[in-house]
PDB file of N, CA and C in Angstrom:
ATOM      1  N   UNK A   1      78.553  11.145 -43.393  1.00  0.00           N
ATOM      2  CA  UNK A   1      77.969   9.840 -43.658  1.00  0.00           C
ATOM      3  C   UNK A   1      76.968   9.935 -44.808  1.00  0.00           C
ATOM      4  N   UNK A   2      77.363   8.613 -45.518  1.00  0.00           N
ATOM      5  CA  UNK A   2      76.036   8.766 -46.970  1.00  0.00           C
ATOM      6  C   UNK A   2      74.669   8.476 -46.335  1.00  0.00           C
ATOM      7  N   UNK A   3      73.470   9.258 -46.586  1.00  0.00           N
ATOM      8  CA  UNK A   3      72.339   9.049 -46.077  1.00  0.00           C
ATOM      9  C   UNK A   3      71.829   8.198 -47.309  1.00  0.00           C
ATOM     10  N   UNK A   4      71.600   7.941 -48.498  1.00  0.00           N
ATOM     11  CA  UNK A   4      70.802   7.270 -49.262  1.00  0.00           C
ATOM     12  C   UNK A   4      71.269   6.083 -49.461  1.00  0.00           C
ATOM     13  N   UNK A   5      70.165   4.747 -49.977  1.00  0.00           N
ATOM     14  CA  UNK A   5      71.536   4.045 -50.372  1.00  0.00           C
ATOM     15  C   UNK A   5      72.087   4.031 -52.046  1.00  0.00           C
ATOM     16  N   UNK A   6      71.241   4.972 -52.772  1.00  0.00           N
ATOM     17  CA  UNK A   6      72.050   5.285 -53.700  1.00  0.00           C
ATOM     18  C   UNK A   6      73.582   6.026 -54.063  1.00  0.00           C
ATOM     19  N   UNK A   7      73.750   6.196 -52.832  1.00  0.00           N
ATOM     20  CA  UNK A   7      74.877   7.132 -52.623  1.00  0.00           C
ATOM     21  C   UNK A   7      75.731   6.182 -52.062  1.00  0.00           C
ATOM     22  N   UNK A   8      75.537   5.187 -51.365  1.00  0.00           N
ATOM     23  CA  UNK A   8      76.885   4.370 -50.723  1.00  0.00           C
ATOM     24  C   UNK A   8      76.489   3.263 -51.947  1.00  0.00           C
ATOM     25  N   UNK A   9      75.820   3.333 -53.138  1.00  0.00           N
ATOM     26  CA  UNK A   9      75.897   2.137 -54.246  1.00  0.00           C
ATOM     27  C   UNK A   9      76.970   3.186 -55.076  1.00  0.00           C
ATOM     28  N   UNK A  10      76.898   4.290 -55.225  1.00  0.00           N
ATOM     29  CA  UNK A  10      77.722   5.165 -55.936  1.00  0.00           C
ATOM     30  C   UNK A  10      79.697   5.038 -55.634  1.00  0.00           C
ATOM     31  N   UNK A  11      79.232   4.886 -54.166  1.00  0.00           N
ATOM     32  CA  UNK A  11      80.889   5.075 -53.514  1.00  0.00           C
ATOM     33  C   UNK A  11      81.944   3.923 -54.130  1.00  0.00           C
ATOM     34  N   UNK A  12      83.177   4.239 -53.755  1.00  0.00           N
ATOM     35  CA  UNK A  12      83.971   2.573 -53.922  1.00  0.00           C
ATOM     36  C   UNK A  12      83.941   2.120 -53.006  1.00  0.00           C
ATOM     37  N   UNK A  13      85.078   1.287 -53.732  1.00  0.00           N
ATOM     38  CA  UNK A  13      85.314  -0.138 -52.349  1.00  0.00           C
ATOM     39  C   UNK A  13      85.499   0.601 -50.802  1.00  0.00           C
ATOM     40  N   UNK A  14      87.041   1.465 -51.562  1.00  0.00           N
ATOM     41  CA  UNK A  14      87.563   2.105 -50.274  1.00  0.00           C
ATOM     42  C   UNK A  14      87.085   3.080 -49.584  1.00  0.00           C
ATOM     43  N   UNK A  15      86.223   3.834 -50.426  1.00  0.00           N
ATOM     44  CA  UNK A  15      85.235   4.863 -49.769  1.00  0.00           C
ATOM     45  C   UNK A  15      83.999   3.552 -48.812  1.00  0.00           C
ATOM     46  N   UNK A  16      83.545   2.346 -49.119  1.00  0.00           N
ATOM     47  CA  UNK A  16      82.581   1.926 -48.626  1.00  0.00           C
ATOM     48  C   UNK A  16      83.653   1.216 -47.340  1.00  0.00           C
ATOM     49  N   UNK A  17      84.886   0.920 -47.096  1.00  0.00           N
ATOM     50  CA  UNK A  17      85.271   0.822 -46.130  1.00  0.00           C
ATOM     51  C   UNK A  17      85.601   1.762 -45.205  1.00  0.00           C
ATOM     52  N   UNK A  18      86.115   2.640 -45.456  1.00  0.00           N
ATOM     53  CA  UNK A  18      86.169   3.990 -44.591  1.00  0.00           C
ATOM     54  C   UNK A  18      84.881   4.345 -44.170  1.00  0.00           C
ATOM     55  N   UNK A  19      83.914   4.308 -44.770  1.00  0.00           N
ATOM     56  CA  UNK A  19      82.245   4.577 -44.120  1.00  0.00           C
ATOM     57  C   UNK A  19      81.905   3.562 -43.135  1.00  0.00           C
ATOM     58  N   UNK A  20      82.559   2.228 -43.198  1.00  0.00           N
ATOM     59  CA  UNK A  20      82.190   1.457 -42.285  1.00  0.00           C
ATOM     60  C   UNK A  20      82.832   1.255 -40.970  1.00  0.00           C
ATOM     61  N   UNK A  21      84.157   2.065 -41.654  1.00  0.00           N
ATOM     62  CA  UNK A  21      85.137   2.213 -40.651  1.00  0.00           C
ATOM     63  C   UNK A  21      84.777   3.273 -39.400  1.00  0.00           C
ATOM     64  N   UNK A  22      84.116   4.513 -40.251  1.00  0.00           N
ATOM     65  CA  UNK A  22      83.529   5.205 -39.380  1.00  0.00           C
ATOM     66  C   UNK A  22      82.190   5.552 -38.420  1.00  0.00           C
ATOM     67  N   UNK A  23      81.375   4.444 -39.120  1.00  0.00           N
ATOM     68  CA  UNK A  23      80.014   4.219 -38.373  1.00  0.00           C
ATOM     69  C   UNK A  23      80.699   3.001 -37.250  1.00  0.00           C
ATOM     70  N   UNK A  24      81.709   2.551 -37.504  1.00  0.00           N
ATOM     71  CA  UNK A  24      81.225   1.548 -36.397  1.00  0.00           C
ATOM     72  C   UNK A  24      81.968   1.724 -34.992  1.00  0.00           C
ATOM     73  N   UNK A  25      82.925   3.130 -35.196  1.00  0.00           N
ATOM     74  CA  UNK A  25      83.805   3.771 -34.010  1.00  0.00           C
ATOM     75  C   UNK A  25      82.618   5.074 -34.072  1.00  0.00           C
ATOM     76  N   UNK A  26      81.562   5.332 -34.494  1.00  0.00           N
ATOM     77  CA  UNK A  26      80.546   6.256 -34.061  1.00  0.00           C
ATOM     78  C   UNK A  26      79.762   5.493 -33.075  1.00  0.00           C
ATOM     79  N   UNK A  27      79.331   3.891 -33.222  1.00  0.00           N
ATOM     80  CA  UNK A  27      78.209   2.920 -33.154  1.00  0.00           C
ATOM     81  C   UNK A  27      78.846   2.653 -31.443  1.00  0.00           C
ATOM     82  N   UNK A  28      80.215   2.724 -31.373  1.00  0.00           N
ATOM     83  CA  UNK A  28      81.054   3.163 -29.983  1.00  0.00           C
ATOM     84  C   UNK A  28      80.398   3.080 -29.248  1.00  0.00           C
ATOM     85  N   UNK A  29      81.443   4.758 -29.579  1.00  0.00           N
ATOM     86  CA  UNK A  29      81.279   5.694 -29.004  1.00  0.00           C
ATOM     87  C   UNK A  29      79.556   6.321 -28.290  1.00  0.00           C
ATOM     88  N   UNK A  30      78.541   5.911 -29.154  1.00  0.00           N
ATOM     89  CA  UNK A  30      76.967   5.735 -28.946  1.00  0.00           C
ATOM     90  C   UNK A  30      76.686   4.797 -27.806  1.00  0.00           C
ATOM     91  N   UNK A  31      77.207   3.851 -28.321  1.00  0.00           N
ATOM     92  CA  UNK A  31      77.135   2.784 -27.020  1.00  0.00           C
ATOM     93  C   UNK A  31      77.651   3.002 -25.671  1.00  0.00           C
ATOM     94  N   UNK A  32      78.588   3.835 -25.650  1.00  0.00           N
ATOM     95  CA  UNK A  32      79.449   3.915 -24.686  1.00  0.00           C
ATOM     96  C   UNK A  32      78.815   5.434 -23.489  1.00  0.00           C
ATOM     97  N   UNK A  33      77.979   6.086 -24.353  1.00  0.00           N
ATOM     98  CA  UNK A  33      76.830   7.119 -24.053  1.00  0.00           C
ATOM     99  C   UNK A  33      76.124   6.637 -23.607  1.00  0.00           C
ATOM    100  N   UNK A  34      75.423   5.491 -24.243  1.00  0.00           N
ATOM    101  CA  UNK A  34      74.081   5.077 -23.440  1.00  0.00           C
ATOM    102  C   UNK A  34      73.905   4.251 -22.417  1.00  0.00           C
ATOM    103  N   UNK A  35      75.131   3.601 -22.397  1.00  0.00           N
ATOM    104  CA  UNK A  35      75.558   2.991 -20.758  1.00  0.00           C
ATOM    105  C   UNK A  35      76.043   4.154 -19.439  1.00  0.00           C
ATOM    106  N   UNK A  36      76.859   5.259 -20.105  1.00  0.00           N
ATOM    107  CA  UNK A  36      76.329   6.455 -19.012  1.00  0.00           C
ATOM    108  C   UNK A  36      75.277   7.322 -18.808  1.00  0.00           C
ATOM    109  N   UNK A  37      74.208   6.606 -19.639  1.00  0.00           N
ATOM    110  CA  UNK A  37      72.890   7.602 -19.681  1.00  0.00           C
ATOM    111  C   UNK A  37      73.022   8.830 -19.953  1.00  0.00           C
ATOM    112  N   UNK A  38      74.054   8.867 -20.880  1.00  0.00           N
ATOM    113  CA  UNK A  38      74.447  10.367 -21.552  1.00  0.00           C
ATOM    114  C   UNK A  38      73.784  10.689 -22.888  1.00  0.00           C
ATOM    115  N   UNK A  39      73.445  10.029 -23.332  1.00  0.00           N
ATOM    116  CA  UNK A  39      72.485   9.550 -24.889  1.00  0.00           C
ATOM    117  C   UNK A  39      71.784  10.600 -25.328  1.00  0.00           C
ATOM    118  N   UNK A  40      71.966  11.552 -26.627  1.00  0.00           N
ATOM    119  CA  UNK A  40      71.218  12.624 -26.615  1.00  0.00           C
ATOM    120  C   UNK A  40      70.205  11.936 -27.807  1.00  0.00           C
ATOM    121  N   UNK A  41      70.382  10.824 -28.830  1.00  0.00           N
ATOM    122  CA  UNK A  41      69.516  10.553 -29.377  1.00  0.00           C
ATOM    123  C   UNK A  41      69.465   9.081 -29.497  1.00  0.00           C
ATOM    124  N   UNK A  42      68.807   8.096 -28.581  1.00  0.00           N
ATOM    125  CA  UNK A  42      68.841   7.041 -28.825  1.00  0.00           C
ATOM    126  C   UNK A  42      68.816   6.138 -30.632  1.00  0.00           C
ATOM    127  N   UNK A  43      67.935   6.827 -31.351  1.00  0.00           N
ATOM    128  CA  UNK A  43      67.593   6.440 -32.594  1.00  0.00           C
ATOM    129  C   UNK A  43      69.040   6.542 -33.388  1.00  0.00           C
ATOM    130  N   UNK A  44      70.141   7.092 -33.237  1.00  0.00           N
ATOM    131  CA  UNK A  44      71.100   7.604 -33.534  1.00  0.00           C
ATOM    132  C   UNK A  44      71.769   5.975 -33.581  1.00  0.00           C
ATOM    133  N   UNK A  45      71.921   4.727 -32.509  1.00  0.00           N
ATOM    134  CA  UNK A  45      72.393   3.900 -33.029  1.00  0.00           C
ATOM    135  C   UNK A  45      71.786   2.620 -33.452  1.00  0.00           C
ATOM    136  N   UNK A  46      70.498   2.521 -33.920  1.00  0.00           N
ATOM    137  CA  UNK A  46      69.954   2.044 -34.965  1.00  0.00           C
ATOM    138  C   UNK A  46      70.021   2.370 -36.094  1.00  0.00           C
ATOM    139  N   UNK A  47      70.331   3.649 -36.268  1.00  0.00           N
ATOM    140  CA  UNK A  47      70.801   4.519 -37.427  1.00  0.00           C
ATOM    141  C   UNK A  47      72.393   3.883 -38.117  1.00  0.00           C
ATOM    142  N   UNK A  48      73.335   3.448 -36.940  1.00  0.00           N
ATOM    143  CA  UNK A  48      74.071   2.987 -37.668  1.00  0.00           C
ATOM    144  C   UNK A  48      74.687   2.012 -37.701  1.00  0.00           C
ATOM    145  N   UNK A  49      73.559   1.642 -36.471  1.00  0.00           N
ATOM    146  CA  UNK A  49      73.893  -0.605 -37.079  1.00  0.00           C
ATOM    147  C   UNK A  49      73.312  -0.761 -38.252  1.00  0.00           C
ATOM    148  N   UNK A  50      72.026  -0.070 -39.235  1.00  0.00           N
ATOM    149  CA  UNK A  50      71.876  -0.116 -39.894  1.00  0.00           C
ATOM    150  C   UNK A  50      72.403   0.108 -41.311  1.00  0.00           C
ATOM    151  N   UNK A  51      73.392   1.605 -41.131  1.00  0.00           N
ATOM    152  CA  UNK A  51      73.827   2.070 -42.348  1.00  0.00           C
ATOM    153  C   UNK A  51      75.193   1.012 -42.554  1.00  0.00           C
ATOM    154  N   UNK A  52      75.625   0.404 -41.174  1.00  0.00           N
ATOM    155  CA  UNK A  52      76.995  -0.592 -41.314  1.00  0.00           C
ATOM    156  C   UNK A  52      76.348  -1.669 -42.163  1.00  0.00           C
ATOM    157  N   UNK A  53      75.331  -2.270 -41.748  1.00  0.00           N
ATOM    158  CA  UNK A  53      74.688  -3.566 -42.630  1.00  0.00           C
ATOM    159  C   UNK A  53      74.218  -3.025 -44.066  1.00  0.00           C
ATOM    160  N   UNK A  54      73.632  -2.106 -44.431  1.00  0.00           N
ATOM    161  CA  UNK A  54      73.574  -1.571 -45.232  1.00  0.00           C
ATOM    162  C   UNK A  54      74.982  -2.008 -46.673  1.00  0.00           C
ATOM    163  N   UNK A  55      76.496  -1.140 -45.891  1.00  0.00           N
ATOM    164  CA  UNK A  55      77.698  -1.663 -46.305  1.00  0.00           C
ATOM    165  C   UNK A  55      78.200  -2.515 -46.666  1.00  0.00           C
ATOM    166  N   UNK A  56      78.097  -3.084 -45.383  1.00  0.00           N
ATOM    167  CA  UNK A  56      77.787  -5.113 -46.032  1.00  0.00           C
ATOM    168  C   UNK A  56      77.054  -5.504 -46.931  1.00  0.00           C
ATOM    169  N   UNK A  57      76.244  -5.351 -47.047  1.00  0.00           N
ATOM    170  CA  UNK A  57      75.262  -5.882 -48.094  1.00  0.00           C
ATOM    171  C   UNK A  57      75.640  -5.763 -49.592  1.00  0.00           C
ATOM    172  N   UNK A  58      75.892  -4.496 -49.754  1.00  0.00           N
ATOM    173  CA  UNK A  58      76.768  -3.679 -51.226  1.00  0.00           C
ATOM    174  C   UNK A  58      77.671  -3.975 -51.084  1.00  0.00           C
ATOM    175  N   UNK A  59      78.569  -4.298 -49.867  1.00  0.00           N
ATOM    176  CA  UNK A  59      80.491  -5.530 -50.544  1.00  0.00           C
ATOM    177  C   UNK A  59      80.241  -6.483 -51.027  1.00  0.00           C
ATOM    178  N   UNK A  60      79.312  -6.902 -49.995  1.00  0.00           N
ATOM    179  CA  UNK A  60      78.800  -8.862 -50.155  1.00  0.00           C
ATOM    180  C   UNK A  60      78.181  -9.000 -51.696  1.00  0.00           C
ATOM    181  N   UNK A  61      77.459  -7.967 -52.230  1.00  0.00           N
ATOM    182  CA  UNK A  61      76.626  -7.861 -53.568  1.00  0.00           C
ATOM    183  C   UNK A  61      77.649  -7.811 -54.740  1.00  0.00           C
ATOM    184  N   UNK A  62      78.989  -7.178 -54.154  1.00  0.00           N
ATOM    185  CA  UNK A  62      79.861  -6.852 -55.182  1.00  0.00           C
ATOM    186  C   UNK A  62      80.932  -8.311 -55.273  1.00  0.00           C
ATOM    187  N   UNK A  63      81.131  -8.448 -54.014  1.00  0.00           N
ATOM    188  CA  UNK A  63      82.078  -9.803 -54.026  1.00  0.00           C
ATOM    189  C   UNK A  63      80.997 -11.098 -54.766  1.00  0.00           C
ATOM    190  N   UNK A  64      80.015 -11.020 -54.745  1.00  0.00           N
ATOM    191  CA  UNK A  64      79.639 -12.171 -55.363  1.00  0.00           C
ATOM    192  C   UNK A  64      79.286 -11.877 -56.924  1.00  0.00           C
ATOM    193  N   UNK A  65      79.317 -10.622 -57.156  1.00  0.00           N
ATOM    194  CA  UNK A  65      78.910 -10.156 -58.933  1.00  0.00           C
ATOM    195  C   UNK A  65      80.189 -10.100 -59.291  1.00  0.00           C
ATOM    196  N   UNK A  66      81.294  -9.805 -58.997  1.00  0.00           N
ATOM    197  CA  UNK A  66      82.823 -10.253 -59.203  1.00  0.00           C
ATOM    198  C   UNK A  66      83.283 -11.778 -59.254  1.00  0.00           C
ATOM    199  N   UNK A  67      82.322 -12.874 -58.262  1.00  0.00           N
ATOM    200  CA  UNK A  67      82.937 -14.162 -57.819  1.00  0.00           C
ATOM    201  C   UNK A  67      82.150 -14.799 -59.436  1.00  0.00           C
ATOM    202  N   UNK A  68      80.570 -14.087 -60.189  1.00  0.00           N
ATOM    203  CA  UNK A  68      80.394 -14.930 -61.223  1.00  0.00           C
ATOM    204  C   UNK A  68      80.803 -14.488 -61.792  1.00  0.00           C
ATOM    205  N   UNK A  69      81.381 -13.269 -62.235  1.00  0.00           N
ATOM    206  CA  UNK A  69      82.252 -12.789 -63.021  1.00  0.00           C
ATOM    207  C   UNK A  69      83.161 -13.496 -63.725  1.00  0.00           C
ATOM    208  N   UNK A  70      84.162 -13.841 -62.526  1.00  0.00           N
ATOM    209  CA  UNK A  70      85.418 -14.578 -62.623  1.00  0.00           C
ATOM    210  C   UNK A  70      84.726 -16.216 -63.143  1.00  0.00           C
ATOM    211  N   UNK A  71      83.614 -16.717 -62.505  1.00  0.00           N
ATOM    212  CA  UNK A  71      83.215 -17.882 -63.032  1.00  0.00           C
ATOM    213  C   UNK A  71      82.781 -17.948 -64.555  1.00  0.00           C
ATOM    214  N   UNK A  72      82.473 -17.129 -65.359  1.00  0.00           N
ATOM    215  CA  UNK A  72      82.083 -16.919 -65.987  1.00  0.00           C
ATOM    216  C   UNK A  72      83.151 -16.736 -67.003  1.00  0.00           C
ATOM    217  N   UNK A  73      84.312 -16.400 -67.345  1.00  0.00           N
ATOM    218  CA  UNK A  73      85.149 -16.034 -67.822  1.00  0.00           C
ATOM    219  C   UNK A  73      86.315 -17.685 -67.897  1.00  0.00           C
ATOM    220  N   UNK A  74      85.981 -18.134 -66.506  1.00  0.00           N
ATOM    221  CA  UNK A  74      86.876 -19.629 -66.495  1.00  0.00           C
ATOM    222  C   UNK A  74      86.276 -20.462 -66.898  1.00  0.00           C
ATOM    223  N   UNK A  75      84.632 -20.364 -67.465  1.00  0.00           N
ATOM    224  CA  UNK A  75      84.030 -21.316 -67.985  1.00  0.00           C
ATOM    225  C   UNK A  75      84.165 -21.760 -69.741  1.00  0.00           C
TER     226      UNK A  75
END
């Protein structure tokens, strides 16, 4: 997992979906620990509801610097 967020601004598209793909079957599997009180680090899934929103944020940033893009070009 990218720890900075210069590093998931670095990644692509498909690298930033596969990262999201994989925090959020980690974000689970976490969940699914801490309802059996098996949880070895609670902080672990704030860690990656965060790094998922994180993701979002840098698609959502890109889909809309692409959406004036395209406006910009049809103008």
């Amino acid at each position: 997992m990218a720890d900075s967020l210069q590093e998931l601004r670095d990644m692509s598209d498909e690298q930033l979906g596969l990262t999201i793909k994989e925090a959020a079957e980690n974000l689970f599997r976490l969940r699914v620990q801490a309802q059996t009180e098996k949880l070895d680090s609670p902080s672990e899934i704030r860690r990656n509801r965060r790094l998922i929103a994180r993701v979002k944020t840098i698609q959502t940033q890109r889909a809309m610097a692409a959406a004036a893009k395209a406006d910009k070009q049809t103008a």
